[in-house]
N, C-alpha and C. Protein backbone atom coordinates (compact mmCIF):
# COMPACT_ATOMS: atom_id res chain seq x y z
N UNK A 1 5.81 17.86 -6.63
CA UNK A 1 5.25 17.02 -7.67
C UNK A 1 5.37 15.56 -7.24
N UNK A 2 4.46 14.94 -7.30
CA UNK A 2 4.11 13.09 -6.90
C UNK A 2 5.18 12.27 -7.97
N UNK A 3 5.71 11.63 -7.47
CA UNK A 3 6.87 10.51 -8.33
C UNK A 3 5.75 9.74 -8.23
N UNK A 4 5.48 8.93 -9.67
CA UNK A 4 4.82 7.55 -9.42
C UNK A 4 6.02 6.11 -9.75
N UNK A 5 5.60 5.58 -9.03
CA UNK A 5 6.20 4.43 -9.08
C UNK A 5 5.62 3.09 -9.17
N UNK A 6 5.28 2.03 -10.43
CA UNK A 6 5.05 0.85 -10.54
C UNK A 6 6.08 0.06 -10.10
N UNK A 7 5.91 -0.95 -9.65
CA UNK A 7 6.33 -2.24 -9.25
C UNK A 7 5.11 -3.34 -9.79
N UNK A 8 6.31 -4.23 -9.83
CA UNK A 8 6.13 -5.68 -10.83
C UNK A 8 6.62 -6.70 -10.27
N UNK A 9 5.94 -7.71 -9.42
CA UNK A 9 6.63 -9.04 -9.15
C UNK A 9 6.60 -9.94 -9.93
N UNK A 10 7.93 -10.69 -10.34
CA UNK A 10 7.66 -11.58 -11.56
C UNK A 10 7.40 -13.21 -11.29
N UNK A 11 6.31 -13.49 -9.58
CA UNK A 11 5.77 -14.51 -9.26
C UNK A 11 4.33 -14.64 -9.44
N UNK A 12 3.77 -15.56 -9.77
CA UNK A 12 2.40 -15.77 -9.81
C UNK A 12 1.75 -16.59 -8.97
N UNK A 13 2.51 -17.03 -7.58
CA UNK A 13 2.78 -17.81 -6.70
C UNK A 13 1.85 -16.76 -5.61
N UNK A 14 0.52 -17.53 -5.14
CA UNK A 14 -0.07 -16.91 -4.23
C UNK A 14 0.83 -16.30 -3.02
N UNK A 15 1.33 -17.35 -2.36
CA UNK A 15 2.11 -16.44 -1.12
C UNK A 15 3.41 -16.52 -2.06
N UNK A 16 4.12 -15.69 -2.67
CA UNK A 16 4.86 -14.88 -3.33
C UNK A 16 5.85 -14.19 -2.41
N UNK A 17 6.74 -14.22 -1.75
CA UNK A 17 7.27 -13.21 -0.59
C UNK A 17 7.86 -11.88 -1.47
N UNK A 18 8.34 -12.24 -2.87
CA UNK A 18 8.02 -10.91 -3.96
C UNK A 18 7.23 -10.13 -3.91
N UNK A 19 5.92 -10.63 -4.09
CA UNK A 19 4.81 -9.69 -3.88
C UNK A 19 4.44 -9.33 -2.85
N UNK A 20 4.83 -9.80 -1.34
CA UNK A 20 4.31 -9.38 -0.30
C UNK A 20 5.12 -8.48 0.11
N UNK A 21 6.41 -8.60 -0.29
CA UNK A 21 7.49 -7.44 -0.21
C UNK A 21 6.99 -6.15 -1.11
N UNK A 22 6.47 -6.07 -1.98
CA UNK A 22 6.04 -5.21 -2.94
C UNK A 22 4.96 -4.39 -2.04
N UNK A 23 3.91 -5.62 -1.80
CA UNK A 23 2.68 -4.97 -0.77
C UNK A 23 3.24 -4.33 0.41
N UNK A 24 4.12 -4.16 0.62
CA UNK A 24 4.88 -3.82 2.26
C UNK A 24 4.99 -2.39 1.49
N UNK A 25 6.01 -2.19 0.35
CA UNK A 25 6.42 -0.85 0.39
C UNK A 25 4.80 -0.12 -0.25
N UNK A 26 4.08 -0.53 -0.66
CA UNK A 26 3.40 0.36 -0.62
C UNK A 26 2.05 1.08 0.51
N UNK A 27 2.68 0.54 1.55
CA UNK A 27 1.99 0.85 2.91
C UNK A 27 2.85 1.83 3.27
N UNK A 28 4.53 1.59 3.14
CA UNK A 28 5.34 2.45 3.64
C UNK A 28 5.26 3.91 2.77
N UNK A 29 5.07 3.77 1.73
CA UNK A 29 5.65 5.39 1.13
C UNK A 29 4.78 6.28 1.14
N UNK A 30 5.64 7.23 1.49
CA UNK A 30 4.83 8.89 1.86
C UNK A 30 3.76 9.69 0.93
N UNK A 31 3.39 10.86 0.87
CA UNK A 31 2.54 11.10 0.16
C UNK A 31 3.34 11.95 -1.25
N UNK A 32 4.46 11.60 -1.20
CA UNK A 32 5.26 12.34 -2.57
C UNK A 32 5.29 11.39 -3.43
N UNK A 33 4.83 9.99 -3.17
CA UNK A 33 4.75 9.31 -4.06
C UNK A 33 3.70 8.26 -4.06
N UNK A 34 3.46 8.16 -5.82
CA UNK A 34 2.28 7.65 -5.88
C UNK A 34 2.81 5.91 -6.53
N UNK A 35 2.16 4.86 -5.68
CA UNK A 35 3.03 3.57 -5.49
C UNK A 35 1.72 2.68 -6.37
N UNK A 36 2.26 1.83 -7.14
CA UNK A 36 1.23 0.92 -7.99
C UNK A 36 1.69 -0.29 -8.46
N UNK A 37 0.97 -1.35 -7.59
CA UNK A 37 1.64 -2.53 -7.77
C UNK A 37 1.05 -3.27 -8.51
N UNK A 38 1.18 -3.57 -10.19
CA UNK A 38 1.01 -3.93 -10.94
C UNK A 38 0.14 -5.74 -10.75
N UNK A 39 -0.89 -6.05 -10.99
CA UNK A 39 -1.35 -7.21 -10.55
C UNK A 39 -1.67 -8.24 -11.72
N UNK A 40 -1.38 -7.46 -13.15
CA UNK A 40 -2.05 -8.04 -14.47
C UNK A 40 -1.28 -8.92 -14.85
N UNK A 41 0.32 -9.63 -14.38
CA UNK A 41 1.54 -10.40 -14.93
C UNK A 41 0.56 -11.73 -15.75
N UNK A 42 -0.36 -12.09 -14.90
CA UNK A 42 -0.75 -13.40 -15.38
C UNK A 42 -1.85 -13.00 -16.67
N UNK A 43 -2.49 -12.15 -16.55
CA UNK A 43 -3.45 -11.54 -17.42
C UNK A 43 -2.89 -11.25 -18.88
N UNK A 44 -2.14 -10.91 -19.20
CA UNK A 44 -0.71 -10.86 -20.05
C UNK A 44 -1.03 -11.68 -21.37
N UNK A 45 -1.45 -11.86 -22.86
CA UNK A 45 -1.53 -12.66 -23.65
C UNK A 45 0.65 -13.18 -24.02
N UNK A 46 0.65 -14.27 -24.24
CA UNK A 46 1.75 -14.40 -24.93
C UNK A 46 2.57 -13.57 -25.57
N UNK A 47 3.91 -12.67 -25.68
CA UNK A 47 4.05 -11.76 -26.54
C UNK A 47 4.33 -12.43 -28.03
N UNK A 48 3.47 -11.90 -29.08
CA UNK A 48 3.74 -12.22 -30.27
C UNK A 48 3.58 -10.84 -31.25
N UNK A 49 5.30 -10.61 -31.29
CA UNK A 49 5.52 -9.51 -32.08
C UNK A 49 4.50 -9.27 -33.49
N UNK A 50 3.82 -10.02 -34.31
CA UNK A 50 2.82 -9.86 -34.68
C UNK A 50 1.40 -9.40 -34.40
N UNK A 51 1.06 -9.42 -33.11
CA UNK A 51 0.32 -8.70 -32.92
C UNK A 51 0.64 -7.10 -31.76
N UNK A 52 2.08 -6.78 -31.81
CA UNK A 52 2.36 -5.38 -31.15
C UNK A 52 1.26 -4.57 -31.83
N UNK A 53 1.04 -3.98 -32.83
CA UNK A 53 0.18 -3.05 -33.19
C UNK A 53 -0.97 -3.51 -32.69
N UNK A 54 -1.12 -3.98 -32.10
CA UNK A 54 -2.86 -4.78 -31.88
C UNK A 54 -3.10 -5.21 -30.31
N UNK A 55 -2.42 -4.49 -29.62
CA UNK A 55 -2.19 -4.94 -27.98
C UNK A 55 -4.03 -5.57 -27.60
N UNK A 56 -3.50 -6.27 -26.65
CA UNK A 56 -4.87 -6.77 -25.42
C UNK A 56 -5.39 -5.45 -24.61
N UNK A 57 -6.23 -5.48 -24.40
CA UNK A 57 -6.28 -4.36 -23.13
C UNK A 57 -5.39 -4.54 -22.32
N UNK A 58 -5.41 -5.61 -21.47
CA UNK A 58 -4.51 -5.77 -20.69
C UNK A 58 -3.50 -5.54 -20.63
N UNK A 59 -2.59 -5.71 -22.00
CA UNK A 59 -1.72 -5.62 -22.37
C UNK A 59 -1.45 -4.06 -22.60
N UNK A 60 -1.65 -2.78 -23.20
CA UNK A 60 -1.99 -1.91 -23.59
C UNK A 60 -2.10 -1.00 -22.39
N UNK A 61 -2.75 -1.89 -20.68
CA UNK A 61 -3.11 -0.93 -19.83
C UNK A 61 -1.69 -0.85 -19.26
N UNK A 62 -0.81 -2.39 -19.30
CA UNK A 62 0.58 -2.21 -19.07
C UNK A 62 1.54 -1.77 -19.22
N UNK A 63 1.26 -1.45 -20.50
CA UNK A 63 1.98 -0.79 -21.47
C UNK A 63 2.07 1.10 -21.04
N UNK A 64 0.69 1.58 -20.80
CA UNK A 64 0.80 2.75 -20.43
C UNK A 64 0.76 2.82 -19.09
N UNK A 65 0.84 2.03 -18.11
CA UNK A 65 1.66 2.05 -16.80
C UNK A 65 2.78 2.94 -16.61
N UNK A 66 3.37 1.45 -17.47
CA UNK A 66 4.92 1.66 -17.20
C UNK A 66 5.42 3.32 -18.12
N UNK A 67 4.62 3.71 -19.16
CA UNK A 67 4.86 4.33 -19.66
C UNK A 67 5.08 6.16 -19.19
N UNK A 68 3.32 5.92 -18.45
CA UNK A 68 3.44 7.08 -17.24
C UNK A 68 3.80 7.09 -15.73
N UNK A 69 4.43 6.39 -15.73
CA UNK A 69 5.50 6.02 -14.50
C UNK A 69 6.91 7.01 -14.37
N UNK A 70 6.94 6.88 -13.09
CA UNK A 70 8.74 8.00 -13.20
C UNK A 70 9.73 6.81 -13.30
N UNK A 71 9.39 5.69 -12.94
CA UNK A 71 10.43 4.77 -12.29
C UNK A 71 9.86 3.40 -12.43
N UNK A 72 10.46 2.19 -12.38
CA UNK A 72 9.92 0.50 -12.34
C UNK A 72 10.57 0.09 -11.07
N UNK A 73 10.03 -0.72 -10.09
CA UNK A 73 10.49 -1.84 -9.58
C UNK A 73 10.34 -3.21 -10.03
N UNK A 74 11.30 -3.95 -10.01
CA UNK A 74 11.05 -5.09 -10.36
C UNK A 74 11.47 -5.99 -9.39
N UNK A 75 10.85 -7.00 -8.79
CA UNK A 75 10.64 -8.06 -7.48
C UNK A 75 10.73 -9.32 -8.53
N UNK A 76 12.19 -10.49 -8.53
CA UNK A 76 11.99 -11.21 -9.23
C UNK A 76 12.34 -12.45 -8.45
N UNK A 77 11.67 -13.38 -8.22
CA UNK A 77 12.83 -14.91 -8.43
C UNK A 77 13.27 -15.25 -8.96
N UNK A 78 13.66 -16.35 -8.88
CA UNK A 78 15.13 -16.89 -9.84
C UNK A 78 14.21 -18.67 -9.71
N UNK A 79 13.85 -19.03 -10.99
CA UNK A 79 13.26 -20.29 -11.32
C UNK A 79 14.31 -20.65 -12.33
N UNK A 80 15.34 -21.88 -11.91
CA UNK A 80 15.90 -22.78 -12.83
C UNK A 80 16.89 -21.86 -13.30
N UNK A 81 17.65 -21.01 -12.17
CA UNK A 81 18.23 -20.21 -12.61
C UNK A 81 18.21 -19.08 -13.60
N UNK A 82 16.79 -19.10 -13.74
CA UNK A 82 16.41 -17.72 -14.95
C UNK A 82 15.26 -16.77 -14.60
N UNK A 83 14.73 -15.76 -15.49
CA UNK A 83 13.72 -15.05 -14.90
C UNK A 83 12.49 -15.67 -14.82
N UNK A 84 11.38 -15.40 -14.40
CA UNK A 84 10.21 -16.23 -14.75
C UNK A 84 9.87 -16.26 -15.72
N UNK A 85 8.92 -16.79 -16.54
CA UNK A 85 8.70 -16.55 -17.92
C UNK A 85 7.15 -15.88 -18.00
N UNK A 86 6.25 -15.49 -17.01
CA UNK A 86 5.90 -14.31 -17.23
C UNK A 86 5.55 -13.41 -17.03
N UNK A 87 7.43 -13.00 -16.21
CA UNK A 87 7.83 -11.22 -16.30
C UNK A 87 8.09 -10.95 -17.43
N UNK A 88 9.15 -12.22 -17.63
CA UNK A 88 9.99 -11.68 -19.15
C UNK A 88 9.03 -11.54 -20.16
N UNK A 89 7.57 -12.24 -20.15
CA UNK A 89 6.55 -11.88 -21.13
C UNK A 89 5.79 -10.65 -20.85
N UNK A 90 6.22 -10.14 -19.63
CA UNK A 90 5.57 -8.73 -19.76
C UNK A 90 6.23 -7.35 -20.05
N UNK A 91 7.53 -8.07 -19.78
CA UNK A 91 8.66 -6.74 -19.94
C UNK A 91 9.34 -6.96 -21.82
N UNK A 92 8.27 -8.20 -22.52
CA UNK A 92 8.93 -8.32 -23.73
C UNK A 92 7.34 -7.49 -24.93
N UNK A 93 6.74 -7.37 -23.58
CA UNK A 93 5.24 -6.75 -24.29
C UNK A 93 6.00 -5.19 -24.57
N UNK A 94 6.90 -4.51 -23.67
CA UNK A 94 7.48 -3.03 -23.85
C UNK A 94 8.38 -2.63 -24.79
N UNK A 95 9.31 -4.05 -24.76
CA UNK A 95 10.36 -3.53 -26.22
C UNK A 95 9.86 -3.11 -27.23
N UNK A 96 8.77 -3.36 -28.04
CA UNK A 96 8.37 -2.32 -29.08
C UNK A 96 7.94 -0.93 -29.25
N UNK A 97 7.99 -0.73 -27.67
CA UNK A 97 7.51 0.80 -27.52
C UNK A 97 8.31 1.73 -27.15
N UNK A 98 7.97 2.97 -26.56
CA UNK A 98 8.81 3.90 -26.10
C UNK A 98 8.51 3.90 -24.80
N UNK A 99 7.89 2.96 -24.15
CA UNK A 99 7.36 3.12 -22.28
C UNK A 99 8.10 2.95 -21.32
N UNK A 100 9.60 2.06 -22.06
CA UNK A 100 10.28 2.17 -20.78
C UNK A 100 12.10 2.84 -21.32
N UNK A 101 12.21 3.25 -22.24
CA UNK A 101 13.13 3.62 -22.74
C UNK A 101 13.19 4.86 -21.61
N UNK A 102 14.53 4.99 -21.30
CA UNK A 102 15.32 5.62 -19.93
C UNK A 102 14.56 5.93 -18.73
N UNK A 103 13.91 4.81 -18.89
CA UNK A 103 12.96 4.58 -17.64
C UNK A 103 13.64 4.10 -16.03
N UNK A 104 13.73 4.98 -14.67
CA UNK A 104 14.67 5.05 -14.17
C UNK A 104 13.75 3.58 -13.49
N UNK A 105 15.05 2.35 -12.83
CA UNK A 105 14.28 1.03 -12.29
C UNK A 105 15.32 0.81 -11.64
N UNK A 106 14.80 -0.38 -10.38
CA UNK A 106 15.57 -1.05 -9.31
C UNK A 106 15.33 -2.56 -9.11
N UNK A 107 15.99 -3.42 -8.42
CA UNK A 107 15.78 -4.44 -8.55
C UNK A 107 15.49 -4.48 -6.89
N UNK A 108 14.62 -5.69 -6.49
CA UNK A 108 14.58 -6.01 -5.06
C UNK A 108 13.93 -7.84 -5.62
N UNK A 109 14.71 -8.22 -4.36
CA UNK A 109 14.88 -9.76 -4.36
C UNK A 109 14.70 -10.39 -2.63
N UNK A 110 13.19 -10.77 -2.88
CA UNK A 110 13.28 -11.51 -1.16
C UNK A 110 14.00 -12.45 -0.89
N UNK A 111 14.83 -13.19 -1.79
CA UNK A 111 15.73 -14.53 -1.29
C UNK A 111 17.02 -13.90 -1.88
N UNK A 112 18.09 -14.11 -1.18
CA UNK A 112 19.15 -13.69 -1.57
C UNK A 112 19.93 -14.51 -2.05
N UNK A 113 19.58 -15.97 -2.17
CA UNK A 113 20.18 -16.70 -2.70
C UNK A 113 19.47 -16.58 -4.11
N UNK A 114 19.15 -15.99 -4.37
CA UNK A 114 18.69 -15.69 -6.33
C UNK A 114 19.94 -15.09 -6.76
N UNK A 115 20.85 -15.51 -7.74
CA UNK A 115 22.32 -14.79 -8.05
C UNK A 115 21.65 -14.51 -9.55
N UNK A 116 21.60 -15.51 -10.06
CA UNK A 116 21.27 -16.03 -11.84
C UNK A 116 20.03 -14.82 -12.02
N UNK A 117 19.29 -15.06 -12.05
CA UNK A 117 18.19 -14.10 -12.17
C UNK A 117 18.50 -12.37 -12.72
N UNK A 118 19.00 -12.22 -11.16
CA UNK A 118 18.92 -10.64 -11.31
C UNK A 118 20.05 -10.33 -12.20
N UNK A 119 20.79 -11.29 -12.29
CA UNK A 119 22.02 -10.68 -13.31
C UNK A 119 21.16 -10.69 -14.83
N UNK A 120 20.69 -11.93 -15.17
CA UNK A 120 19.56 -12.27 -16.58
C UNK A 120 18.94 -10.59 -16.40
N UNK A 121 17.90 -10.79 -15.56
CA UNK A 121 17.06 -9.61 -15.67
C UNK A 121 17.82 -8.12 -15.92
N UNK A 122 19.09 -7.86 -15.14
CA UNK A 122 19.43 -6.93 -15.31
C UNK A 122 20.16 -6.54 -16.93
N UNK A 123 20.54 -7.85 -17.75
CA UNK A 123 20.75 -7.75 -19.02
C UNK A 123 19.26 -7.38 -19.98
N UNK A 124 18.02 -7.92 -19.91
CA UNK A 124 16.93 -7.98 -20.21
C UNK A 124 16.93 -5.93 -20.16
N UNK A 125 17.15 -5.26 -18.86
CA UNK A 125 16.06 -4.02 -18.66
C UNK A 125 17.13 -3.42 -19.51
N UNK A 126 18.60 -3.50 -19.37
CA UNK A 126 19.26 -2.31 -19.90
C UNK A 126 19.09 -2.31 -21.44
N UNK A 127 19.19 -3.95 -21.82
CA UNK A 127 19.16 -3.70 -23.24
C UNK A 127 17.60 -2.96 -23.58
N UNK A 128 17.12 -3.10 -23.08
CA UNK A 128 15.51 -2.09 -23.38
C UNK A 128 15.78 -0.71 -22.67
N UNK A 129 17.05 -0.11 -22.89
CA UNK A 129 17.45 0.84 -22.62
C UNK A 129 16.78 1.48 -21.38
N UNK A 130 16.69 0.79 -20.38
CA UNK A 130 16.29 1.47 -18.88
C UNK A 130 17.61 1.67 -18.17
N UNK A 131 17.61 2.91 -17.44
CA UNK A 131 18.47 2.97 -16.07
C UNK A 131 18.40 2.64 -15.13
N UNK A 132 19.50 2.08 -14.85
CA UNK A 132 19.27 1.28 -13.68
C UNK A 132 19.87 1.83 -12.21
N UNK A 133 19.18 2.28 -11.30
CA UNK A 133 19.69 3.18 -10.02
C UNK A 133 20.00 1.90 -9.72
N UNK A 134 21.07 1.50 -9.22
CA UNK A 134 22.22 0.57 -8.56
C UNK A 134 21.62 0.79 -7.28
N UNK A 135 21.97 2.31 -6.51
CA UNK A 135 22.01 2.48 -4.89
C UNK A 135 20.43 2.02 -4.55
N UNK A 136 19.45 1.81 -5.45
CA UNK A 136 17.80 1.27 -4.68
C UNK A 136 17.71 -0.05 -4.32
N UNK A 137 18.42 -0.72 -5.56
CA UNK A 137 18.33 -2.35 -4.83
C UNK A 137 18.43 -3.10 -3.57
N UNK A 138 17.53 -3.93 -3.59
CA UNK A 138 17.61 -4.05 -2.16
C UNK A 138 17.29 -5.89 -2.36
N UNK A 139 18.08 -6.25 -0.97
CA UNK A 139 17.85 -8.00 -1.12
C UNK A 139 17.37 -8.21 0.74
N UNK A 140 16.59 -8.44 0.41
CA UNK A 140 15.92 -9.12 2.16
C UNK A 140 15.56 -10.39 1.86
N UNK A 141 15.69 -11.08 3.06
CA UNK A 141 15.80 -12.56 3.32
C UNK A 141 14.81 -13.04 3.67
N UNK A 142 13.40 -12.97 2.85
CA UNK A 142 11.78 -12.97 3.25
C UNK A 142 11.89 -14.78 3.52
N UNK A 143 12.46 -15.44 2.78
CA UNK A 143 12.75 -17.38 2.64
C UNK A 143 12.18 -17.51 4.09
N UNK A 144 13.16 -17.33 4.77
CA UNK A 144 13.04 -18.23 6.27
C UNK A 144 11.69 -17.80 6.57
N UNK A 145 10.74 -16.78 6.14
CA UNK A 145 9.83 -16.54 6.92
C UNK A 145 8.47 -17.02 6.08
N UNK A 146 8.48 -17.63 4.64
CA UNK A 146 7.56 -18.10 3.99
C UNK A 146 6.40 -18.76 4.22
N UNK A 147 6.29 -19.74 5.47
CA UNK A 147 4.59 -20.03 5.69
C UNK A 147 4.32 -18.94 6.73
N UNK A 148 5.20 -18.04 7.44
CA UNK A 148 4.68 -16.95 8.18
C UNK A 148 3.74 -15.96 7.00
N UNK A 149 2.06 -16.20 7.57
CA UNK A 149 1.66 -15.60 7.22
C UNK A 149 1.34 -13.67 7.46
N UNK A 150 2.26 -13.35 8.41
CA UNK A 150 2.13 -12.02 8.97
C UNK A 150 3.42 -11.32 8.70
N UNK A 151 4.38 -11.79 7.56
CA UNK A 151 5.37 -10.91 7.10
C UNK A 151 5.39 -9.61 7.13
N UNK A 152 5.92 -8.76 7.86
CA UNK A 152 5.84 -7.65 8.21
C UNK A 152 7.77 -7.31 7.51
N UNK A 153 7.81 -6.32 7.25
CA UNK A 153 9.18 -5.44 6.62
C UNK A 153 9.82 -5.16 8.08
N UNK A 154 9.34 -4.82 9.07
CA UNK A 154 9.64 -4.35 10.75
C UNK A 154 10.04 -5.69 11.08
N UNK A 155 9.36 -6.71 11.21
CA UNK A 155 9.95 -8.00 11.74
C UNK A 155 10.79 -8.55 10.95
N UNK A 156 11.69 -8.50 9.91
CA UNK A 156 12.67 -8.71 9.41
C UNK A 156 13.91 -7.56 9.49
N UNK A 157 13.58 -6.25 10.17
CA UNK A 157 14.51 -5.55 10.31
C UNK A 157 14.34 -5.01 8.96
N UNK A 158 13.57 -4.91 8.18
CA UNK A 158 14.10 -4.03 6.38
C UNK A 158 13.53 -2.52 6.19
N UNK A 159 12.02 -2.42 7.29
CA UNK A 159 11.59 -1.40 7.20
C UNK A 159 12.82 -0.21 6.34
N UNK A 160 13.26 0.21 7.31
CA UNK A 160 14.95 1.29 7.34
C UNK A 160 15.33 1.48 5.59
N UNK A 161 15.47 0.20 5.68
CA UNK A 161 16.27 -0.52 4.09
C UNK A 161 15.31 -0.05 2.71
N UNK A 162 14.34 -0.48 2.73
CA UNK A 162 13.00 0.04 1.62
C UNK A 162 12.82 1.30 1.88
N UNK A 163 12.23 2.36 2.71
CA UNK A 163 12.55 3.53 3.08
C UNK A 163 13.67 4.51 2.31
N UNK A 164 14.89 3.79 2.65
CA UNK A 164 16.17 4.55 2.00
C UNK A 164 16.20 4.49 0.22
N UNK A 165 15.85 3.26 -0.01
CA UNK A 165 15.68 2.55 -1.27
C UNK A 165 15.12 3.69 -1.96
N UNK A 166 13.73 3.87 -1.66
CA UNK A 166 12.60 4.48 -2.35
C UNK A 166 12.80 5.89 -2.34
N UNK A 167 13.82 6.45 -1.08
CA UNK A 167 14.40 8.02 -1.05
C UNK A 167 15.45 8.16 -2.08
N UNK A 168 16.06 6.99 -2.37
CA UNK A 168 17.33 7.29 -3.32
C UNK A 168 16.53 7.23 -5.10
N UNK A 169 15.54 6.32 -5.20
CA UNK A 169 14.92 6.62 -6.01
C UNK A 169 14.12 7.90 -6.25
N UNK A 170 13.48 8.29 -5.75
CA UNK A 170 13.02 9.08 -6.13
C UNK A 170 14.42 10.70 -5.76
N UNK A 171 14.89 10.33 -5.30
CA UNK A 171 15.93 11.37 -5.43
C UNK A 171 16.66 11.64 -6.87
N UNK A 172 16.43 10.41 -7.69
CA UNK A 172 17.51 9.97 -8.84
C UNK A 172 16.37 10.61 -9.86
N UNK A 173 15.01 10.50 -9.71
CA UNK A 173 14.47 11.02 -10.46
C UNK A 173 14.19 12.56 -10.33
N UNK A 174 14.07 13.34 -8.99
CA UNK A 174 14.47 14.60 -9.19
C UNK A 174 15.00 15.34 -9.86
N UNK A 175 16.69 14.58 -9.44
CA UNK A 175 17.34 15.46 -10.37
C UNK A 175 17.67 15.05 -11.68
N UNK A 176 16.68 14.11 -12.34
CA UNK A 176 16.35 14.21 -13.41
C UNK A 176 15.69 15.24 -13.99
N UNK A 177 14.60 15.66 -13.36
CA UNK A 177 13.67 16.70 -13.60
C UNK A 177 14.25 17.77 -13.16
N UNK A 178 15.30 17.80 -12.67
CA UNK A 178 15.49 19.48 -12.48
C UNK A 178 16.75 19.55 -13.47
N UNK A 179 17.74 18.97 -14.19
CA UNK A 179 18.53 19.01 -15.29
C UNK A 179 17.97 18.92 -16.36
C-alpha cells in the first residue's frame, strides 16, 4: 500500500533552500510512496475563524491534503525568531478540523542555526494533536550553499540522511496500520 506524504515549506522566498530541500526528497522517494509538495502557502486567504465553515478553495484543497495524507513534513525557517506567518496561517486553517488530528509529522530545517522556530512550531503541531516521529527530523546545512543554484542533497552529503528519514517515517506509519 502507497504512504502518501505532503510536505509544506513555510518560505515564500523564491530560492527558499526549504523548498529546494523539499524538491530534493521528492526526486528521492521510491515507489511506496506517494510525495506532494504542497505549493498553495501563499494562496492561503487569512485564517478567520469566522469564515471556517466557508473555506476558499484553496483553502479547502489544503485542508483535504493534509487530511488524506499518512504523514506531514514540515520545512520551516526561523524569521525573528518565530515561525513564518504564513505557515502558521496555513496550519491555523486545520485546527478546526479533523485533518491533522494524530496525523503522523516531522520537522526538517536547512539552516541549523534555526533553534526558536522549530521548538514554536513543534508547540503549534502537537497542540493540534499531531505526532510527532522525533527519529525523521532532519537538519542540513543548505545556508552556505544559498546563491548555489545547483543544490543537490549528494553535494551536501544528506542524500543517506533524507532516505533514512523518510524509511523511519513511513515505517512509523506501518505499524500504525498494522496495530
Amino acid at each position: 500500500m502507497t504512504i502518501s506524504i505532503v510536505a509544506i515549506s513555510g518560505s515564500l522566498r523564491e530560492k527558499s533552500t526549504n523548498t529546494r530541500l523539499l524538491k530534493e526528497i521528492g526526486q528521492l522517494v521510491d515507489s511506496r510512496v506517494s510525495f506532494t509538495l504542497f505549493g498553495g502557502v501563499e494562496g492561503l486567504p487569512q485564517f478567520n475563524p469566522d469564515k471556517e465553515g466557508y473555506p476558499s478553495a484553496n483553502t479547502s484543497a489544503w485542508i483535504t491534503l493534509v487530511r488524506n495524507a499518512d504523514a506531514l513534513i514540515v520545512a520551516c525557517p526561523e524569521y525573528a525568531h518565530g515561525i513564518p506567518g504564513a505557515l502558521k496561517n496555513a496550519l491555523d486553517w486545520l485546527v478546526g478540523t479533523d485533518a491533522f488530528i494524530e496525523k503522523p509529522f516531522c520537522l526538517y530545517r536547512a539552516c541549523p542555526r534555526s533553534i526558536f522556530a522549530p521548538n514554536a512550531l513543534l508547540e503549534v503541531l502537537r497542540t493540534m494533536s499531531g505526532k510527532h516521529v522525533v527519529e525523521s527530523d532532519v537538519t542540513i546545512d543548505l545556508q552556505r550553499s544559498y546563491e548555489t543554484s545547483d543544490i543537490t542533497l549528494a553535494k551536501v552529503g544528506s542524500k543517506e540522511k533524507i532516505l533514512n528519514s523518510i524509511e523511519r517515517l513511513c515505517d512509523f506509519i506501518n505499524e500504525r496500520r498494522n496495530s
